[in-house]
Protein backbone atom coordinates (compact mmCIF):
# COMPACT_ATOMS: atom_id res chain seq x y z
CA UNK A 1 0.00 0.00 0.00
CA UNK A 2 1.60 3.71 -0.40
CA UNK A 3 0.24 6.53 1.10
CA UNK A 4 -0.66 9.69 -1.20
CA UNK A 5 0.67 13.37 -0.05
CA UNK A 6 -1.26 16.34 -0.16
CA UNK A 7 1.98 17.90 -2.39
CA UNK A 8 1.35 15.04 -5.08
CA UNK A 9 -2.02 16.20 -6.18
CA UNK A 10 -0.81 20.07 -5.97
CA UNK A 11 0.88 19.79 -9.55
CA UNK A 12 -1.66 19.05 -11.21
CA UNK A 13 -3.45 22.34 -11.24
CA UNK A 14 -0.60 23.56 -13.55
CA UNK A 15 -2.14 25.73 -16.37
CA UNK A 16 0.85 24.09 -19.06
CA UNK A 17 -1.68 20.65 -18.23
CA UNK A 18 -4.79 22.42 -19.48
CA UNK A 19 -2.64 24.46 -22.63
CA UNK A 20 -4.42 22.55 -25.28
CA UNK A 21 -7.84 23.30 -23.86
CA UNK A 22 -7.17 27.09 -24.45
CA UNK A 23 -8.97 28.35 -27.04
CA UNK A 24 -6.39 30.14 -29.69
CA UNK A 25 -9.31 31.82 -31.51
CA UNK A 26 -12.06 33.56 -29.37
CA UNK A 27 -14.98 33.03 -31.07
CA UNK A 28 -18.76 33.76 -30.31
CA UNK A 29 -19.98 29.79 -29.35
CA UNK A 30 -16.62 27.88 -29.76
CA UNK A 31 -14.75 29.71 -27.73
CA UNK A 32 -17.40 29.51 -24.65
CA UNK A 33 -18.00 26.27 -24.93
CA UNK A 34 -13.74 25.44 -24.93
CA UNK A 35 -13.52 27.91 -21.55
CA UNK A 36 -16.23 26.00 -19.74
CA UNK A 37 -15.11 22.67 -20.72
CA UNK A 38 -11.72 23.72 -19.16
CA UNK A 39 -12.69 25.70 -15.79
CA UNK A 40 -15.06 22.70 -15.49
CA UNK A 41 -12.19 20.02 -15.62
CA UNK A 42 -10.50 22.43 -13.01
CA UNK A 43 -12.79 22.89 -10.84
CA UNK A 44 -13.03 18.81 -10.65
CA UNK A 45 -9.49 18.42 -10.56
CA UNK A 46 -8.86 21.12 -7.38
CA UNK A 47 -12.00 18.95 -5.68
CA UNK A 48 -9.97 15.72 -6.58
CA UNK A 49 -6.87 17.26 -4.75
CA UNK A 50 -9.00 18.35 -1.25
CA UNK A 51 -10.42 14.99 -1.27
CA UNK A 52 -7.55 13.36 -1.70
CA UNK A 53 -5.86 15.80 0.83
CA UNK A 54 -8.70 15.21 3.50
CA UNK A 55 -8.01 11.19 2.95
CA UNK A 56 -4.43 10.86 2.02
CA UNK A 57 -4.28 7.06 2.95
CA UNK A 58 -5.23 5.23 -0.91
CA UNK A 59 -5.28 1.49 -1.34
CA UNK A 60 -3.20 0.50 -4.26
CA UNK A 61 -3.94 -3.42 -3.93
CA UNK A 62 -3.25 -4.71 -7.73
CA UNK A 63 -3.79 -8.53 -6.44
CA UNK A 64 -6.98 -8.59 -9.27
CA UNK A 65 -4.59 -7.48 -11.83
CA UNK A 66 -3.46 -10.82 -12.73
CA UNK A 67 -7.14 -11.57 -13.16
CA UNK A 68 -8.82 -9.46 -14.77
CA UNK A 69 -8.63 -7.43 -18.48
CA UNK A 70 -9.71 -3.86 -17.89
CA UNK A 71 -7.07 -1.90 -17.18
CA UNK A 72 -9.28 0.49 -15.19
CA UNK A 73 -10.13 -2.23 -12.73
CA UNK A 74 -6.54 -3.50 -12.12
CA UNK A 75 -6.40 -1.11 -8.58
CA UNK A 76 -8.65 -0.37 -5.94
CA UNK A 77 -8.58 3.12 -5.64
CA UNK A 78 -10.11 3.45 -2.27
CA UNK A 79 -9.53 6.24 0.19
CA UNK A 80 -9.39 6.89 3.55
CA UNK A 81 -8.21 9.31 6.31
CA UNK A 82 -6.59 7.35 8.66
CA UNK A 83 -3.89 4.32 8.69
CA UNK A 84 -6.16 2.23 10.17
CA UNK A 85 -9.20 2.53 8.22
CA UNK A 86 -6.95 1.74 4.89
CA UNK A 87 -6.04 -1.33 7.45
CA UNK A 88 -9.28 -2.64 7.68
CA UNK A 89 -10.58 -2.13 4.09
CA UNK A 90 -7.73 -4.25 3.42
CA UNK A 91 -8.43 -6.65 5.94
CA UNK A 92 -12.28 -7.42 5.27
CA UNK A 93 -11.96 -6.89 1.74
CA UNK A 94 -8.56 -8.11 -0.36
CA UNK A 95 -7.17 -10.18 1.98
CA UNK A 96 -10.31 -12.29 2.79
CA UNK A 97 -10.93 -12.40 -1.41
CA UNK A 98 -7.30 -13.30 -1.91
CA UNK A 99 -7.17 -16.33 0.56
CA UNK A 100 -10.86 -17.25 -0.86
CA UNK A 101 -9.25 -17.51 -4.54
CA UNK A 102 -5.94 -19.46 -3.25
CA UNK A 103 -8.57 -21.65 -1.68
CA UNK A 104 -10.33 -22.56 -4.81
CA UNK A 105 -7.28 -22.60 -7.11
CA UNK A 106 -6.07 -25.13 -4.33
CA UNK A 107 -8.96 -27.31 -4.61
CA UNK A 108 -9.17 -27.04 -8.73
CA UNK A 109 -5.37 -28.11 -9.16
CA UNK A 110 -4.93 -30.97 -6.61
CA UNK A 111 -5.12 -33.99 -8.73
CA UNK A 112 -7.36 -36.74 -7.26
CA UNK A 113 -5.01 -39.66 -6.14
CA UNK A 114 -5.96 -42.78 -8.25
CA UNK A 115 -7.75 -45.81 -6.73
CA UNK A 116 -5.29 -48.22 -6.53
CA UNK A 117 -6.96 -51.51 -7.61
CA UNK A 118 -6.83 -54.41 -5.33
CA UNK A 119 -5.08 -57.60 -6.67
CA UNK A 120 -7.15 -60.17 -7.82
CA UNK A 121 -6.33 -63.26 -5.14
CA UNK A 122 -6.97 -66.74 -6.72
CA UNK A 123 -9.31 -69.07 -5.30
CA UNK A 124 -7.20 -72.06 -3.64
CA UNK A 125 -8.98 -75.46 -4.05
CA UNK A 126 -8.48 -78.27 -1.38
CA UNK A 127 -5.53 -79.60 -2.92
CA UNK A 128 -3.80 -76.13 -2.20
CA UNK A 129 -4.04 -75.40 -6.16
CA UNK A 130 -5.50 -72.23 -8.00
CA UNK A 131 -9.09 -73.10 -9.21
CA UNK A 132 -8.51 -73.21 -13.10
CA UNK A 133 -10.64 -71.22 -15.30
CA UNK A 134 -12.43 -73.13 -17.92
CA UNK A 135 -11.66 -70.67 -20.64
CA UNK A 136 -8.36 -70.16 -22.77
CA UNK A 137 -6.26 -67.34 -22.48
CA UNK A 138 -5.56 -67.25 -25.39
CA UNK A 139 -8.37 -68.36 -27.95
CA UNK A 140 -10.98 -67.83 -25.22
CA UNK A 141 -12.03 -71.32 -26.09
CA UNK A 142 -13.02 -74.06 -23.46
CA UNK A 143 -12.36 -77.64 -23.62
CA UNK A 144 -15.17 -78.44 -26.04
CA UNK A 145 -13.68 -76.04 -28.82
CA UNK A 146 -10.83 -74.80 -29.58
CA UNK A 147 -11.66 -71.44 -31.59
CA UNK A 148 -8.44 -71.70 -33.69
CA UNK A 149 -8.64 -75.29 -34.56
CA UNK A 150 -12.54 -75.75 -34.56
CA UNK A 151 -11.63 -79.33 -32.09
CA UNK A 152 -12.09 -80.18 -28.76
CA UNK A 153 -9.10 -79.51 -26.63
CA UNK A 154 -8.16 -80.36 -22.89
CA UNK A 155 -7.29 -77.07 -20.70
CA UNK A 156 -3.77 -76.96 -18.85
CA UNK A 157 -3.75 -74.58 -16.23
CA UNK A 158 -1.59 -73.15 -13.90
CA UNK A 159 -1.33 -74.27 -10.06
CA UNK A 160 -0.45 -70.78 -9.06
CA UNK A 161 -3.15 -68.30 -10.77
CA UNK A 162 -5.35 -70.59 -12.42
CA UNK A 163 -5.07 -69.39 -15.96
CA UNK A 164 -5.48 -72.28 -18.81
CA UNK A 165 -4.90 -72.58 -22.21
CA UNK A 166 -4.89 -74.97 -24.73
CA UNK A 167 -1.66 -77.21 -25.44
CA UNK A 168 -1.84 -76.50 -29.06
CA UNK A 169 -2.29 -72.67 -27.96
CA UNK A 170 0.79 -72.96 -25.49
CA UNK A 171 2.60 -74.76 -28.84
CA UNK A 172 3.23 -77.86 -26.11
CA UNK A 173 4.95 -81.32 -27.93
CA UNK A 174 2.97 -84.28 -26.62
CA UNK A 175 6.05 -84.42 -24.58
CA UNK A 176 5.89 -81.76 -22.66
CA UNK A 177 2.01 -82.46 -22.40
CA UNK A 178 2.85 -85.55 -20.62
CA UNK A 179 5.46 -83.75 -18.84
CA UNK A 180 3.43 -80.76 -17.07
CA UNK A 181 0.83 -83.71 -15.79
CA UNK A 182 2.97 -84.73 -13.28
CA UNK A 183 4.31 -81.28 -11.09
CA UNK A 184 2.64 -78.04 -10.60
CA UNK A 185 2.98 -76.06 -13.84
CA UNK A 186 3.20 -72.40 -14.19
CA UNK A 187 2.36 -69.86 -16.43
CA UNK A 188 4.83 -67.48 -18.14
CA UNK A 189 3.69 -64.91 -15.58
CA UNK A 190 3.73 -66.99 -12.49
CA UNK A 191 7.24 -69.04 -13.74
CA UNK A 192 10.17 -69.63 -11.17
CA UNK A 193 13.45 -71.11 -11.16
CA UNK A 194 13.04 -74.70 -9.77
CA UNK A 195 16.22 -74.53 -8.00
CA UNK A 196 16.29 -71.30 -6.29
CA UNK A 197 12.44 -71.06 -6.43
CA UNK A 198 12.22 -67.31 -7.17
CA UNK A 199 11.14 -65.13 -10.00
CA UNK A 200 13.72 -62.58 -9.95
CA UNK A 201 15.68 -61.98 -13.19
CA UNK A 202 13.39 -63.44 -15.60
CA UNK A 203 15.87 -62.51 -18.47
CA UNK A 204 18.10 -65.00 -17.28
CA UNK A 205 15.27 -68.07 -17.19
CA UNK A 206 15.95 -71.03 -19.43
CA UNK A 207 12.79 -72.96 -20.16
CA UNK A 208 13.33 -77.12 -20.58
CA UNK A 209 11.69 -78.04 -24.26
CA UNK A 210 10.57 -81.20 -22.81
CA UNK A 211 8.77 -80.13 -19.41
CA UNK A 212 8.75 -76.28 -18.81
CA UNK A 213 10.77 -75.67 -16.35
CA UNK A 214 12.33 -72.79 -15.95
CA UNK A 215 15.77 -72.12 -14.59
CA UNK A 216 18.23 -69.60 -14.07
CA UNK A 217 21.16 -69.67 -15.90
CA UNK A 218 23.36 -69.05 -13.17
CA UNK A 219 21.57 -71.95 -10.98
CA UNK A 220 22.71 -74.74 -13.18
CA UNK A 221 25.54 -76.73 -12.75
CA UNK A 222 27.89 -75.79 -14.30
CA UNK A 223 26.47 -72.13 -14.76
CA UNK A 224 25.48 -70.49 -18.40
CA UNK A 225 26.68 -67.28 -19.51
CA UNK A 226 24.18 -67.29 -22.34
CA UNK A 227 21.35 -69.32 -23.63
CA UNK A 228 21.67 -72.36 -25.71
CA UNK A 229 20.98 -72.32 -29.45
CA UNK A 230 18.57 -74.50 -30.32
CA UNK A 231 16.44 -76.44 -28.05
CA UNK A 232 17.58 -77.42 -24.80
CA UNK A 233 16.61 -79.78 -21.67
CA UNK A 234 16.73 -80.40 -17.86
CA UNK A 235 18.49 -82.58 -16.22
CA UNK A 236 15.42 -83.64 -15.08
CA UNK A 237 14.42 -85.03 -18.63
CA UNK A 238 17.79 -86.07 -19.47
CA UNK A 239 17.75 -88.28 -16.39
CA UNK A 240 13.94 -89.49 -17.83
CA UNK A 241 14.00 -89.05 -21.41
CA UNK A 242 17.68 -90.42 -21.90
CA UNK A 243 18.41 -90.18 -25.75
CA UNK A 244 14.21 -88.85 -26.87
CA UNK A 245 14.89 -85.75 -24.69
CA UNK A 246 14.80 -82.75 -27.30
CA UNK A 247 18.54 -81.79 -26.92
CA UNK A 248 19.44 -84.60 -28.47
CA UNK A 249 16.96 -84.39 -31.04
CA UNK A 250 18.06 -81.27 -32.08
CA UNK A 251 21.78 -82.58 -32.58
CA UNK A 252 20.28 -85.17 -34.52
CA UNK A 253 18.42 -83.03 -36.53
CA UNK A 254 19.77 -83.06 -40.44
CA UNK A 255 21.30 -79.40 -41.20
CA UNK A 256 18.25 -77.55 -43.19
């Protein structure tokens, strides 16, 4: 807020301010009419100054300024004759307004935190296995049809989260078909090394062509450093499968 002198209204009854409202011809109506126009804006602006004398104490608040377009409306303009008058104008009228805005513009531009979703816990049957669905992932089929074959297919499904899918989907050999009948299979998204039973590092998982195990690559024994062209199998199914285990079906395999 500044406060207005009584001196800084004094200047501007200077005759050089009203010079262009001097008439330089005197005529009969023209000239009249110029006179009046400028003893009138005289006579307001001396009443201006002893107003503004008798309440030297102006609010200047520009907070609206930032709000608003008309640049007639970007200060308050009020007067007053005493310090604390000004005070409380400014009190019960800005500063209530300006603490109502910062208020709302709080309220418009704090984002709504997002729901988080709760995770979808599978139903556990008696045998301490996920509940399968009787759909496929992947051809949303059931075991009647499969939609990309037109046949009836059995459902696998996975002991941890109960998806299914068709073997043909899943591009299972009767092999591994056999193979995932006799431990709890995983999914892709449920998979874990069977030695170290985690899923961490699921770059480094090696998955057996004849079962579907997964491993890490730095479990085995001896450890790989990269994966295995070709196909490639426990030793689970090299212990079962002896020579039919896929690794040595690939060797096997004529060069194409």
């Amino acid at each position: 807020m500044r406060i207005l002198e009584p001196d800084d209204f004094l200047d501007d009854l200077d005759d050089e301010d009203y010079e262009e409202d001097t008439p330089k011809k005197r005529g009969k109506g023209k000239g009249k009419g110029r006179g009046a126009s400028s003893a009138r804006k005289k006579l307001d602006a001396a009443a201006a100054a002893l107003e503004d004398r008798d309440k030297p104490y102006a609010c200047d608040n520009t907070f609206k300024q930032k709000h608003i377009s008309k640049p007639s409306e970007r200060a308050c303009g009020k007067r007053y004759k005493n310090r604390p008058g000004l005070s409380y104008h400014y009190a019960h009228s800005h500063l209530a307004e300006e603490e109502g805005e910062d208020k709302e513009e709080a309220e418009i531009h704090t984002p709504t935190p997002p729901q988080a979703e709760e995770p979808k816990t599978p139903k556990i049957g008696p045998d301490g296995l996920a509940l399968p669905n009787n759909y496929c992932d992947f051809c949303l089929g059931d075991s009647k049809i499969n939609h990309k074959t037109g046949q009836s297919e059995e459902l696998v499904s996975c002991s941890d989260c109960g998806r299914s899918g068709h073997p043909s989907c899943l591009q299972f050999t009767p092999v591994m078909m056999a193979a995932v009948k006799t431990y709890r299979w995983q999914c892709i998204e449920c998979k874990c090394c069977n030695i170290c039973g985690t899923s961490e590092n699921d770059d480094q998982l090696l998955f057996c062509d004849d079962c579907d195990r997964g491993y890490h690559m730095y479990c085995l024994s001896p450890p790989m450093a990269e994966p295995p062209e070709g196909s490639w199998s426990c030793h689970l199914c090299l212990e079962l499968l002896k020579d039919k285990a896929s690794i040595y079906q690939n060797q096997n395999a004529p060069p194409s």
